[in-house]
PDB file of N, CA and C in Angstrom:
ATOM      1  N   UNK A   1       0.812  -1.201   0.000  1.00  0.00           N
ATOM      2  CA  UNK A   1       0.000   0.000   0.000  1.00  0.00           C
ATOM      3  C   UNK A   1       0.854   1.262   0.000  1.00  0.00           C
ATOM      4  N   UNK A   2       2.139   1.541   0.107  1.00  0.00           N
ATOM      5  CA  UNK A   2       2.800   2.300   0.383  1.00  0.00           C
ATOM      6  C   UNK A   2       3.754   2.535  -1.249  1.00  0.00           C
ATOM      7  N   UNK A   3       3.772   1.695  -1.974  1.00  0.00           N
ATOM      8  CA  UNK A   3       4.434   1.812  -3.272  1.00  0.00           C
ATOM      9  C   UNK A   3       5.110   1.192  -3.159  1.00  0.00           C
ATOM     10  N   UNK A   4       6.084   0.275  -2.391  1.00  0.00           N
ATOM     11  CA  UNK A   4       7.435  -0.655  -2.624  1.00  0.00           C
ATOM     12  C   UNK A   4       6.873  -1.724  -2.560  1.00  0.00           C
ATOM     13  N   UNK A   5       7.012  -2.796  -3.644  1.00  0.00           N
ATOM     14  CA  UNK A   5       6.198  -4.123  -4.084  1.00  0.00           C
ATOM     15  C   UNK A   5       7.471  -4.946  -4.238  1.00  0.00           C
ATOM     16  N   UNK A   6       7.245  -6.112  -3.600  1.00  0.00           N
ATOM     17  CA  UNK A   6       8.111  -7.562  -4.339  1.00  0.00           C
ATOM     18  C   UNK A   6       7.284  -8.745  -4.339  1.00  0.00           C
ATOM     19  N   UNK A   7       7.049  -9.201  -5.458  1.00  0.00           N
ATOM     20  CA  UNK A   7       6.792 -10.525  -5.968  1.00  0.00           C
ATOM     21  C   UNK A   7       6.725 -11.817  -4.980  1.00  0.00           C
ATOM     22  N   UNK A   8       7.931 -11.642  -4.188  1.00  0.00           N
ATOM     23  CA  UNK A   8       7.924 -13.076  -3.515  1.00  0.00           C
ATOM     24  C   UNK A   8       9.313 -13.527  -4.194  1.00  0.00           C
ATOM     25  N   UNK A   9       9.721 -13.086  -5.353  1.00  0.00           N
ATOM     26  CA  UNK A   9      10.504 -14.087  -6.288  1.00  0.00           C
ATOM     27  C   UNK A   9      11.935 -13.146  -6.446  1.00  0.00           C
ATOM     28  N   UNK A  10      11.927 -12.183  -6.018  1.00  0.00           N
ATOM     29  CA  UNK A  10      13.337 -11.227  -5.459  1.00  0.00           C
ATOM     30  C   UNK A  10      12.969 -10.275  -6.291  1.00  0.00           C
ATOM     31  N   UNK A  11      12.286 -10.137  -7.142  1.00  0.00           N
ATOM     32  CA  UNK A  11      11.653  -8.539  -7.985  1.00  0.00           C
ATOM     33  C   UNK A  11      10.618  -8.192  -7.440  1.00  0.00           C
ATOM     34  N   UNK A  12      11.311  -6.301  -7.153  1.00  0.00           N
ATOM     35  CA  UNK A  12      11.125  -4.997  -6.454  1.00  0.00           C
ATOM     36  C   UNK A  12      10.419  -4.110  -7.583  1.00  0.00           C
ATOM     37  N   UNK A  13       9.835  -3.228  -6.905  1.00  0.00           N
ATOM     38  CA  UNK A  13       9.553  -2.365  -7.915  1.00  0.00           C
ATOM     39  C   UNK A  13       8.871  -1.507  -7.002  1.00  0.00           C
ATOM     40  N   UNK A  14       8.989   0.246  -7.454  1.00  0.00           N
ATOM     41  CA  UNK A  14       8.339   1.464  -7.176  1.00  0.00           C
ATOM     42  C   UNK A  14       6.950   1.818  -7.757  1.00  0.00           C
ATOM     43  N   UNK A  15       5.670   1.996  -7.115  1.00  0.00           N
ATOM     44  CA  UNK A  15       4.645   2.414  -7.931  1.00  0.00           C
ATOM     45  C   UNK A  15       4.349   3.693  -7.926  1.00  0.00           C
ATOM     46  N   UNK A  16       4.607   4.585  -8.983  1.00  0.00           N
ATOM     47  CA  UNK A  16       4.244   5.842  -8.811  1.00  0.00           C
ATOM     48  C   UNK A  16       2.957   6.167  -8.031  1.00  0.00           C
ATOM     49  N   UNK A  17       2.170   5.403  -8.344  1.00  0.00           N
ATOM     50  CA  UNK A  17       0.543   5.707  -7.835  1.00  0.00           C
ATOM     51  C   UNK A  17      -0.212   4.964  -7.421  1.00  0.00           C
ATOM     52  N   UNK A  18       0.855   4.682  -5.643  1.00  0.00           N
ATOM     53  CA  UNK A  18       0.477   3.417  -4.712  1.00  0.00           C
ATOM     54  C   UNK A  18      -0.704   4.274  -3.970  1.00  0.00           C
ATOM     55  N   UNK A  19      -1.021   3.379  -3.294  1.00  0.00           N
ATOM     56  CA  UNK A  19      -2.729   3.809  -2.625  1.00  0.00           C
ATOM     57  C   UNK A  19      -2.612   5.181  -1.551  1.00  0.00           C
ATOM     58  N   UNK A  20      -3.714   6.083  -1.637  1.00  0.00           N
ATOM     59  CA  UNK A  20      -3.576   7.114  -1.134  1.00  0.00           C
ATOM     60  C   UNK A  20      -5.064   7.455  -1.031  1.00  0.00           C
ATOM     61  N   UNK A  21      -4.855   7.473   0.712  1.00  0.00           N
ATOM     62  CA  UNK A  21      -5.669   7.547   1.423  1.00  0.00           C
ATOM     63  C   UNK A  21      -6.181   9.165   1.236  1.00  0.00           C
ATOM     64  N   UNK A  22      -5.855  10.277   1.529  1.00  0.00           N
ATOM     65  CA  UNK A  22      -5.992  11.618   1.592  1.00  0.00           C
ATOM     66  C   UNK A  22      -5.410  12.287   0.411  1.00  0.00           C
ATOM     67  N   UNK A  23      -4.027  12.097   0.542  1.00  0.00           N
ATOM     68  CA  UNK A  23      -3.523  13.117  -0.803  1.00  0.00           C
ATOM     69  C   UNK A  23      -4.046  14.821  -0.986  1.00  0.00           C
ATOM     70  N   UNK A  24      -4.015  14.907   0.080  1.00  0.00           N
ATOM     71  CA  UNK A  24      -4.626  16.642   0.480  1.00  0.00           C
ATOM     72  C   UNK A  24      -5.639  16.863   0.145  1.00  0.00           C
ATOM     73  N   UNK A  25      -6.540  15.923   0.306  1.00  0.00           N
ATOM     74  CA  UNK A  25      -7.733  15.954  -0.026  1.00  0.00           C
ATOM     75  C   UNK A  25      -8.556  15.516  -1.801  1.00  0.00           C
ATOM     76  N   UNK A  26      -7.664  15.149  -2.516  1.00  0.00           N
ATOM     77  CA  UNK A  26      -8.000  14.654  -3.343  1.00  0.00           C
ATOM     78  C   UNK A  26      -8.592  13.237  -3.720  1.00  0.00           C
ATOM     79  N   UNK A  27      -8.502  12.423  -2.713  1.00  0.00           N
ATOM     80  CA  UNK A  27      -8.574  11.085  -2.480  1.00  0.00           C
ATOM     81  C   UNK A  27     -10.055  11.102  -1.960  1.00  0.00           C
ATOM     82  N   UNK A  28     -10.832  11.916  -1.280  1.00  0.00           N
ATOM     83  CA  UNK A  28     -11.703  11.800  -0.454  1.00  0.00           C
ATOM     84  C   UNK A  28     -12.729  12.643  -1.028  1.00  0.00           C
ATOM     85  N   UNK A  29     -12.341  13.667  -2.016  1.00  0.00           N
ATOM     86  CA  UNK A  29     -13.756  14.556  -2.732  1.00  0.00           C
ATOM     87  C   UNK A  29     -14.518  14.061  -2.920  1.00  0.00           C
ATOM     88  N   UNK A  30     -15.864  13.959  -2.871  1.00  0.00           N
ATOM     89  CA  UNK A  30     -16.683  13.545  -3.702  1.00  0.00           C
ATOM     90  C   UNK A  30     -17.520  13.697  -5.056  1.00  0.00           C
ATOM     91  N   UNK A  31     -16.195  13.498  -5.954  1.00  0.00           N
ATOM     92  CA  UNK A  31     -16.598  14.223  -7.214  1.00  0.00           C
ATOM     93  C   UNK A  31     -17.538  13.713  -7.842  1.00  0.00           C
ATOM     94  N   UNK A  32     -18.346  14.124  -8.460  1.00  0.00           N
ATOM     95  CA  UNK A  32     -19.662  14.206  -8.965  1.00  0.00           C
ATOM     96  C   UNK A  32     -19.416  12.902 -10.546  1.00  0.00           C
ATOM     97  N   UNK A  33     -18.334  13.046 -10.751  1.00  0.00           N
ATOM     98  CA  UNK A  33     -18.261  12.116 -11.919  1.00  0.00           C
ATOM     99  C   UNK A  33     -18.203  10.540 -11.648  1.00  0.00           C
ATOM    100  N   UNK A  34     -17.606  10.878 -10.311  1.00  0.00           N
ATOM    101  CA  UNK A  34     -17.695   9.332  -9.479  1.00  0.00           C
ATOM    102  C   UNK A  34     -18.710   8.938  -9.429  1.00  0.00           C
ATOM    103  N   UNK A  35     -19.595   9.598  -8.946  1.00  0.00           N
ATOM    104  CA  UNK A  35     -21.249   9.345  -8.031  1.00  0.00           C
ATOM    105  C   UNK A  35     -21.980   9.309  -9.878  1.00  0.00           C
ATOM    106  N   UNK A  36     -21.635   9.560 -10.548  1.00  0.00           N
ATOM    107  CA  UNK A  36     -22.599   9.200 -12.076  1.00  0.00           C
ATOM    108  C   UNK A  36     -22.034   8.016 -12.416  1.00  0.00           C
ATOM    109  N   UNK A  37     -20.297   7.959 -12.245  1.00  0.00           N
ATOM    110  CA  UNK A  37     -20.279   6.049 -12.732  1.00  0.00           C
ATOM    111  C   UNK A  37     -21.006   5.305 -11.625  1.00  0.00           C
ATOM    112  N   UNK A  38     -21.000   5.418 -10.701  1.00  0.00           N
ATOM    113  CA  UNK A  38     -21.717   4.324  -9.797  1.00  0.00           C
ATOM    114  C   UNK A  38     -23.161   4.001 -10.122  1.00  0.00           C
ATOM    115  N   UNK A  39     -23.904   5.322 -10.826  1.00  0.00           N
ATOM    116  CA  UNK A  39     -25.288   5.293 -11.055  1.00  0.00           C
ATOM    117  C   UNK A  39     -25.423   4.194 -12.353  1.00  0.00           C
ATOM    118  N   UNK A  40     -24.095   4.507 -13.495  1.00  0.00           N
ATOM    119  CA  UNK A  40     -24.144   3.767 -14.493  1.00  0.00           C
ATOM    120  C   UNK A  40     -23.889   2.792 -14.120  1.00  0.00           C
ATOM    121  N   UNK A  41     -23.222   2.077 -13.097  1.00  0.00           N
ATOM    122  CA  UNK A  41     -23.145   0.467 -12.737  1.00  0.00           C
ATOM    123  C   UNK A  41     -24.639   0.058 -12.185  1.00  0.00           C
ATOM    124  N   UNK A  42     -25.440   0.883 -11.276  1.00  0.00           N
ATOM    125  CA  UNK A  42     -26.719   0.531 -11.399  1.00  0.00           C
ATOM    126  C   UNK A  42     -27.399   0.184 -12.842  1.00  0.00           C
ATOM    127  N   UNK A  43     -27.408   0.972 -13.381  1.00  0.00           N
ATOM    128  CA  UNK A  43     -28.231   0.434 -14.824  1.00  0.00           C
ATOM    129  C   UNK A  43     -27.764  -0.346 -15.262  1.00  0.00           C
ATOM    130  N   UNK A  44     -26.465  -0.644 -15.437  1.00  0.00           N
ATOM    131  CA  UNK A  44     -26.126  -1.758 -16.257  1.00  0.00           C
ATOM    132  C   UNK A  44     -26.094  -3.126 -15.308  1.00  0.00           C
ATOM    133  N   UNK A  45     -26.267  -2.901 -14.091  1.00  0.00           N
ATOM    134  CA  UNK A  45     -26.774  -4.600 -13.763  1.00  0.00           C
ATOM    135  C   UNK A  45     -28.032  -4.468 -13.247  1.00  0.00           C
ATOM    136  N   UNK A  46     -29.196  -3.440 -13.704  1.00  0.00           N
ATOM    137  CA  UNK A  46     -30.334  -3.898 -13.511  1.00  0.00           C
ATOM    138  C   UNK A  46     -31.216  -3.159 -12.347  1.00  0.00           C
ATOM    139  N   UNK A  47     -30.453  -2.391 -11.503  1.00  0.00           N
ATOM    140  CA  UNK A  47     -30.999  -2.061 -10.622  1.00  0.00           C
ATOM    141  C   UNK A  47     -31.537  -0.444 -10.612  1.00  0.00           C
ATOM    142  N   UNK A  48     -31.544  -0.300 -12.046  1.00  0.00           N
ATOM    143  CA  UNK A  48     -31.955   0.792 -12.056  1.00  0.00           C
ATOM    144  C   UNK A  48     -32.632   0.899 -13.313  1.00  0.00           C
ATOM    145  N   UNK A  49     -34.379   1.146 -13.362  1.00  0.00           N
ATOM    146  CA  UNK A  49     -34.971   0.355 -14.685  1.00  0.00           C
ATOM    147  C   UNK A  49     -34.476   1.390 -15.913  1.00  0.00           C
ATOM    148  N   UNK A  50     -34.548   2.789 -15.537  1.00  0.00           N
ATOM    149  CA  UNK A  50     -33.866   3.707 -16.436  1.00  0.00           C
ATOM    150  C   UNK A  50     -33.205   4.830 -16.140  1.00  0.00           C
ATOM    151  N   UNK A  51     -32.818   5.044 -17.093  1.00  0.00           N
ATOM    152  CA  UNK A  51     -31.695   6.459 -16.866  1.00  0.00           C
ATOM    153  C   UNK A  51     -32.024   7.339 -15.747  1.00  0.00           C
ATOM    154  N   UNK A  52     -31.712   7.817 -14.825  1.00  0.00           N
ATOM    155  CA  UNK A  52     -31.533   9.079 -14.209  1.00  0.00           C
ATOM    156  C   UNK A  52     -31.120   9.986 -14.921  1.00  0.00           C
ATOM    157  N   UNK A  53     -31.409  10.870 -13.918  1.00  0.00           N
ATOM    158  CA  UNK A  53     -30.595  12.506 -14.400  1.00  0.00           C
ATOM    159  C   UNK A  53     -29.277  12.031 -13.783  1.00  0.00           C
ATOM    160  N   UNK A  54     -28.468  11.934 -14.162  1.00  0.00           N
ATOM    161  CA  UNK A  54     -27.489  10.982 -13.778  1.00  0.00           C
ATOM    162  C   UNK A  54     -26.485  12.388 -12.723  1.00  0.00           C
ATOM    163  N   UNK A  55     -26.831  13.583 -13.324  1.00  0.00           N
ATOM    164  CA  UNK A  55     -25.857  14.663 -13.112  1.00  0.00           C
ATOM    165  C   UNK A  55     -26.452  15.136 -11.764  1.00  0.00           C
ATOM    166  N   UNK A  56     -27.834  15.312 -11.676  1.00  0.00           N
ATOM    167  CA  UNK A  56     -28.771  15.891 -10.499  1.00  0.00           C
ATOM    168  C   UNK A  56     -28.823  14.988  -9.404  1.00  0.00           C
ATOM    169  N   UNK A  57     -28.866  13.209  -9.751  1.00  0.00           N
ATOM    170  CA  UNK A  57     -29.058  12.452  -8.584  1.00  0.00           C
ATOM    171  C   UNK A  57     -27.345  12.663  -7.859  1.00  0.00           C
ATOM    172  N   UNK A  58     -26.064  12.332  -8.918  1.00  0.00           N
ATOM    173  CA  UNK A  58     -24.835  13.044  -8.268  1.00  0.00           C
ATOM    174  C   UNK A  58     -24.888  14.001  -7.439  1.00  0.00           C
ATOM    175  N   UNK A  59     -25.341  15.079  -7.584  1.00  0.00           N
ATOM    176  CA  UNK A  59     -25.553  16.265  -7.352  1.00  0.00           C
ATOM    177  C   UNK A  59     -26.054  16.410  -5.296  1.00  0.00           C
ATOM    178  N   UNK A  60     -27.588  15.893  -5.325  1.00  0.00           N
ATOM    179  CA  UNK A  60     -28.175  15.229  -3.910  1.00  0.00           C
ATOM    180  C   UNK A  60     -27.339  14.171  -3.777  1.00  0.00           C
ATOM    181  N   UNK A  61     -26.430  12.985  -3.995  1.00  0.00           N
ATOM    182  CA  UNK A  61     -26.186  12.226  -3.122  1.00  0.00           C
ATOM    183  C   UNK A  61     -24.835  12.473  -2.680  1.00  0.00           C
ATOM    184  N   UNK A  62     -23.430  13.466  -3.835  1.00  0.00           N
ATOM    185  CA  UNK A  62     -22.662  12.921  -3.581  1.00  0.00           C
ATOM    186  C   UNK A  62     -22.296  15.201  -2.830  1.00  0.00           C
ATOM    187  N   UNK A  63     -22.849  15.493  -1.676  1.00  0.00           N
ATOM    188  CA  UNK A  63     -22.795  17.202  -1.126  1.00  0.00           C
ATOM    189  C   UNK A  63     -21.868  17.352  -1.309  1.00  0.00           C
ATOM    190  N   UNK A  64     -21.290  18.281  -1.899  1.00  0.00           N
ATOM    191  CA  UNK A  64     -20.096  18.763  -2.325  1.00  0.00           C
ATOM    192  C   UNK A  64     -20.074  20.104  -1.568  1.00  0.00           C
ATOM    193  N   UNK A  65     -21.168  20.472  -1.035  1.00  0.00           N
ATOM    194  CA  UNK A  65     -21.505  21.792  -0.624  1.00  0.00           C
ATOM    195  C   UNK A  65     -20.708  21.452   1.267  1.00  0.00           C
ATOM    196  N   UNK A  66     -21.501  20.552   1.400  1.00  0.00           N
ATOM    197  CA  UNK A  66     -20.931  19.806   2.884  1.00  0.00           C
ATOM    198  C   UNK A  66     -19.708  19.342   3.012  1.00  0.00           C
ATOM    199  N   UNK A  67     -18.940  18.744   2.144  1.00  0.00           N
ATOM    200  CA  UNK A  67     -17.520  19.014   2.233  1.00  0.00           C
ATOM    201  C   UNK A  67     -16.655  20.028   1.852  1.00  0.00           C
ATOM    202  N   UNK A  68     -16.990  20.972   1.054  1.00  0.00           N
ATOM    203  CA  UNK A  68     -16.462  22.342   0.775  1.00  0.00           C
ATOM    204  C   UNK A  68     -16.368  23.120   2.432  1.00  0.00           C
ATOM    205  N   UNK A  69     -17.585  23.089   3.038  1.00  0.00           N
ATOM    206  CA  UNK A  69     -17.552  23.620   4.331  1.00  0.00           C
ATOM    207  C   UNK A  69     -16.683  22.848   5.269  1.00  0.00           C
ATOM    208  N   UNK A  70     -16.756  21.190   5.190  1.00  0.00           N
ATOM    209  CA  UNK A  70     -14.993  20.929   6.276  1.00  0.00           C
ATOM    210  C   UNK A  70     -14.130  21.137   5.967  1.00  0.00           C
ATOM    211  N   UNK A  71     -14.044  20.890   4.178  1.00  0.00           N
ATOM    212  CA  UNK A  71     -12.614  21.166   4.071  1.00  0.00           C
ATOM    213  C   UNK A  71     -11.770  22.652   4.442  1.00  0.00           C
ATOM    214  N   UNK A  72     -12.938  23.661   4.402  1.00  0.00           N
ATOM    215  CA  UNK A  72     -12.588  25.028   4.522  1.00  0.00           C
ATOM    216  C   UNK A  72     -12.105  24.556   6.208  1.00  0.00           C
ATOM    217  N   UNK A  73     -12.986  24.555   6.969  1.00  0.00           N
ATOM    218  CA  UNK A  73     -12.864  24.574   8.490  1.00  0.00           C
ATOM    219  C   UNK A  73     -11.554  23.941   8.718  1.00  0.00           C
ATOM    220  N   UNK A  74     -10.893  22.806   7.893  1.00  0.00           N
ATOM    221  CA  UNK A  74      -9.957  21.974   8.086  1.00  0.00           C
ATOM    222  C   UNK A  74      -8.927  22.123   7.261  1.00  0.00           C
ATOM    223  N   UNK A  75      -9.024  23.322   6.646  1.00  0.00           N
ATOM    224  CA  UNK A  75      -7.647  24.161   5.581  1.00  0.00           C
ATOM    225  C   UNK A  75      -7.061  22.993   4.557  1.00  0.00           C
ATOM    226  N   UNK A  76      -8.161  22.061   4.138  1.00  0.00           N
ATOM    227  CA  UNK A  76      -8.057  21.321   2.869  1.00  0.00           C
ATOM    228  C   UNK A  76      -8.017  22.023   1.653  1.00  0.00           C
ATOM    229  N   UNK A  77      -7.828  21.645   1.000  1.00  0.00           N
ATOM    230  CA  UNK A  77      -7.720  22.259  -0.518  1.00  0.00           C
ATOM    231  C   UNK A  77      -8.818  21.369  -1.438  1.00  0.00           C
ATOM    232  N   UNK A  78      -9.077  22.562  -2.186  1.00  0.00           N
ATOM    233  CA  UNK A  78     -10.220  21.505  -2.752  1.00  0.00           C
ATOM    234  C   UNK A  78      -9.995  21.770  -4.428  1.00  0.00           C
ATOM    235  N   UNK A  79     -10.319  20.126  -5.135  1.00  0.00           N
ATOM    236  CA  UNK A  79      -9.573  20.069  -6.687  1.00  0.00           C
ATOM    237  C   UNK A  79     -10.079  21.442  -7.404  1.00  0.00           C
ATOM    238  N   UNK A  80      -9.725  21.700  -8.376  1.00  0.00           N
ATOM    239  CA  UNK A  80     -10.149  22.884  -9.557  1.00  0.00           C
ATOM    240  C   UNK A  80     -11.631  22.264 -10.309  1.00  0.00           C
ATOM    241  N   UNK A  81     -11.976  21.439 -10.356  1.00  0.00           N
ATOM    242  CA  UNK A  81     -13.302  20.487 -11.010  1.00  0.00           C
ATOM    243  C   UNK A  81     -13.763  19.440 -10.155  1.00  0.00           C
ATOM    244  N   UNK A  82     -15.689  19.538 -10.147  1.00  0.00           N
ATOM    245  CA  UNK A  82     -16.072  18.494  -9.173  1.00  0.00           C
ATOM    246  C   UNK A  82     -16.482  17.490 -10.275  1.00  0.00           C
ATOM    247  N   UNK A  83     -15.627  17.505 -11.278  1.00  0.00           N
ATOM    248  CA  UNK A  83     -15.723  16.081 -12.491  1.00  0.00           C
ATOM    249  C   UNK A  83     -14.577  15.571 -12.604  1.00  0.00           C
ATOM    250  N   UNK A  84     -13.984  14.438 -12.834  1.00  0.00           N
ATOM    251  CA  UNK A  84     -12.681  13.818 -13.399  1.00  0.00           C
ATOM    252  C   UNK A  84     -13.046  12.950 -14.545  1.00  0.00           C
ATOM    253  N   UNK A  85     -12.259  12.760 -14.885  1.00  0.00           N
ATOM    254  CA  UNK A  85     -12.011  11.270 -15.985  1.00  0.00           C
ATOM    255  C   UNK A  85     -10.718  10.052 -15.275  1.00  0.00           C
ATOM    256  N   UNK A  86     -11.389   9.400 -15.525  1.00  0.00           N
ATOM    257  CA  UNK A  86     -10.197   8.168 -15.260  1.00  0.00           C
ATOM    258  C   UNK A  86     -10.362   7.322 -16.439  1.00  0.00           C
ATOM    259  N   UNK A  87      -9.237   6.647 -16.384  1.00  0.00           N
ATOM    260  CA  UNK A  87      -8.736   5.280 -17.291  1.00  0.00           C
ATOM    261  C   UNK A  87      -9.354   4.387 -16.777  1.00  0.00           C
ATOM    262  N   UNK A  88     -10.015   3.499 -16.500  1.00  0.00           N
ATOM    263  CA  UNK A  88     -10.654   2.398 -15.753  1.00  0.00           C
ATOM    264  C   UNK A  88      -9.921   0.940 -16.394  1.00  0.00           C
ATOM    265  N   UNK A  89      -9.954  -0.431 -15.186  1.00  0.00           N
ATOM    266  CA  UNK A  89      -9.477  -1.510 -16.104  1.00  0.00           C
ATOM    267  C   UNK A  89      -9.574  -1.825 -17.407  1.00  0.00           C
ATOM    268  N   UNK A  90     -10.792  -1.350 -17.919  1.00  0.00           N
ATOM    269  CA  UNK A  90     -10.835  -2.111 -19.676  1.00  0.00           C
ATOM    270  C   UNK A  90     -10.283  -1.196 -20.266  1.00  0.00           C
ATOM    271  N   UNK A  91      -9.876  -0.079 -19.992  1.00  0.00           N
ATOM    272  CA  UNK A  91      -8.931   0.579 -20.714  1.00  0.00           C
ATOM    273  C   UNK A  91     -10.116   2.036 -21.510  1.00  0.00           C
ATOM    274  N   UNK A  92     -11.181   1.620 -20.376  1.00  0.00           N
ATOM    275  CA  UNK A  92     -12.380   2.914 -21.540  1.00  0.00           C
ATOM    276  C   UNK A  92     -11.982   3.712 -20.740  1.00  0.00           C
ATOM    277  N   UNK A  93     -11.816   5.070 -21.317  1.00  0.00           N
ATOM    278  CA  UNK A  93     -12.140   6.584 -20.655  1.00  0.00           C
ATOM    279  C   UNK A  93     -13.373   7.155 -19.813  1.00  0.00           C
ATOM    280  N   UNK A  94     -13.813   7.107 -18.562  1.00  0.00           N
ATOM    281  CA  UNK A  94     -14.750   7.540 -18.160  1.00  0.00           C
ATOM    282  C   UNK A  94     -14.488   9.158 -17.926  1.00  0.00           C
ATOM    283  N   UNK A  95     -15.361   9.720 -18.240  1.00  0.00           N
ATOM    284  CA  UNK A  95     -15.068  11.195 -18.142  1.00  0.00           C
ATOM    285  C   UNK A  95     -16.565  11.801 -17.724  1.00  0.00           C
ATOM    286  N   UNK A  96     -17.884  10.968 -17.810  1.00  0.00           N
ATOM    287  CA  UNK A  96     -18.894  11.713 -17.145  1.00  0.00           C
ATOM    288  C   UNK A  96     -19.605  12.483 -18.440  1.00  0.00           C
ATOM    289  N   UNK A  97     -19.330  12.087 -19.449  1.00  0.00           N
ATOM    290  CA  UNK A  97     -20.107  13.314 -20.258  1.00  0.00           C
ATOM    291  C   UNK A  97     -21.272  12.701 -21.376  1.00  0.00           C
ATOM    292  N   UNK A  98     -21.043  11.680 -21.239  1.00  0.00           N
ATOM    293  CA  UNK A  98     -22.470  10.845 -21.899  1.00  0.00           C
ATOM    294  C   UNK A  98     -22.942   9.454 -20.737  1.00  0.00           C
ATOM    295  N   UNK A  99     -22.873   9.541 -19.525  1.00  0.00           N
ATOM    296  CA  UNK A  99     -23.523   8.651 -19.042  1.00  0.00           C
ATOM    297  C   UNK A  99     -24.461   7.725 -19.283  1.00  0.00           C
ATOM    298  N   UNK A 100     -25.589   7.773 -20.274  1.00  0.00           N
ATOM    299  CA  UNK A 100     -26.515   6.822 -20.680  1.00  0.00           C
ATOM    300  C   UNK A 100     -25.663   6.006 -21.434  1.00  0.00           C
ATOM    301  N   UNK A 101     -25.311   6.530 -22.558  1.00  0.00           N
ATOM    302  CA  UNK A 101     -24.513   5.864 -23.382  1.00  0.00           C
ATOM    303  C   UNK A 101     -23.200   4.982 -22.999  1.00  0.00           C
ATOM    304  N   UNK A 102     -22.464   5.220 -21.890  1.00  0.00           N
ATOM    305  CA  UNK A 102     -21.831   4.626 -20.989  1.00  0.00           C
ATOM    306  C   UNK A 102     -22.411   3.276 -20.435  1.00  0.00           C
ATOM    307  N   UNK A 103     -23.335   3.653 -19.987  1.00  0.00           N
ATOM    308  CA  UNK A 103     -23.909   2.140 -19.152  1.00  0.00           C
ATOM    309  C   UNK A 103     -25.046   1.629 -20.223  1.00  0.00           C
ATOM    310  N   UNK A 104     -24.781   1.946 -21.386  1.00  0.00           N
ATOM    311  CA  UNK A 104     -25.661   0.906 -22.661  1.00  0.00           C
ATOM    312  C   UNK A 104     -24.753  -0.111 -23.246  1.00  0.00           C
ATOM    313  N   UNK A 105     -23.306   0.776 -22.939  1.00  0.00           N
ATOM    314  CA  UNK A 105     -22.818   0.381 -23.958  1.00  0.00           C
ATOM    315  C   UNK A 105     -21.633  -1.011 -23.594  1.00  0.00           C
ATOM    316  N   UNK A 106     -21.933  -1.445 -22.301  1.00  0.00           N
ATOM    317  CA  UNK A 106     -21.392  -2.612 -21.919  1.00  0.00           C
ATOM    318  C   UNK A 106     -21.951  -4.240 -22.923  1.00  0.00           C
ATOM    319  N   UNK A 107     -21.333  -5.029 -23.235  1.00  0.00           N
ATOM    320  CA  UNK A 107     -21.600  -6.094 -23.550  1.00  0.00           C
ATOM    321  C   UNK A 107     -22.162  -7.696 -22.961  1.00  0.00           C
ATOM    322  N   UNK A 108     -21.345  -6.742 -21.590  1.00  0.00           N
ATOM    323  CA  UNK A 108     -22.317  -8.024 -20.505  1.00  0.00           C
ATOM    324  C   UNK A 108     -23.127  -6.804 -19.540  1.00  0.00           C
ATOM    325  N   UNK A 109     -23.795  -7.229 -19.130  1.00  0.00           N
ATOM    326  CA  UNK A 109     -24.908  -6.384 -18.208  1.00  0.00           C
ATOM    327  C   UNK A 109     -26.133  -7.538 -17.268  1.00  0.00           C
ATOM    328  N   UNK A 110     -26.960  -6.778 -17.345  1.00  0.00           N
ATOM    329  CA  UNK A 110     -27.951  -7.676 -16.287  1.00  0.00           C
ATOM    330  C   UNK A 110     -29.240  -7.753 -17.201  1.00  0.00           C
ATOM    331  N   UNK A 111     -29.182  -7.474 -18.554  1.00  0.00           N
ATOM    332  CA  UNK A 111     -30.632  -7.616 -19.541  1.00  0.00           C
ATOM    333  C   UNK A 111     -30.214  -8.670 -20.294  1.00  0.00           C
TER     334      UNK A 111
END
């Protein structure tokens, strides 16, 4: 968890981007692009019969307003955007900007 890894088999290695708990607060935002992929993993296994406002239910679940106020109280810093993109395992770009089309467009799902 710290970045220094060995195998078991005498190979070491450094991970630039071992697990991080806080990271000055970047680790813990609750960015809004997060809280829309999670909505798209609902639809795509079923538990959600259709689309949301994928941006508005983010919006009420994931307060950004309520952590803006600790982080202030607690001299956190808070990112420049309450959206990101990540690389995810299959190698797709999630970036938050077509959500329906995101969780249609899986090949295995729950339909």
């Amino acid at each position: 968890m710290l970045g220094r890894y060995s195998d078991g088999l005498g190979k070491t290695w450094d991970d630039p981007d071992a697990m991080k708990f806080f990271n000055d607060g970047a680790a813990n935002f609750p960015y809004l692009s997060d809280g829309m992929w999670f909505l798209t993993q609902h639809k795509r296994w079923g538990l959600l019969k259709s689309h949301p406002d994928y941006l508005a239910t983010a919006r009420q679940v994931n307060r950004i307003d309520v952590y803006k106020q600790a982080a202030s109280a607690a001299g956190v810093s808070l990112p420049k955007s309450e959206m990101r993109s990540s690389k995810l395992v299959d190698g797709v770009v999630w970036d938050g900007k077509n959500p329906a089309a995101y969780a249609d467009g899986f090949k295995i799902n729950a339909v």
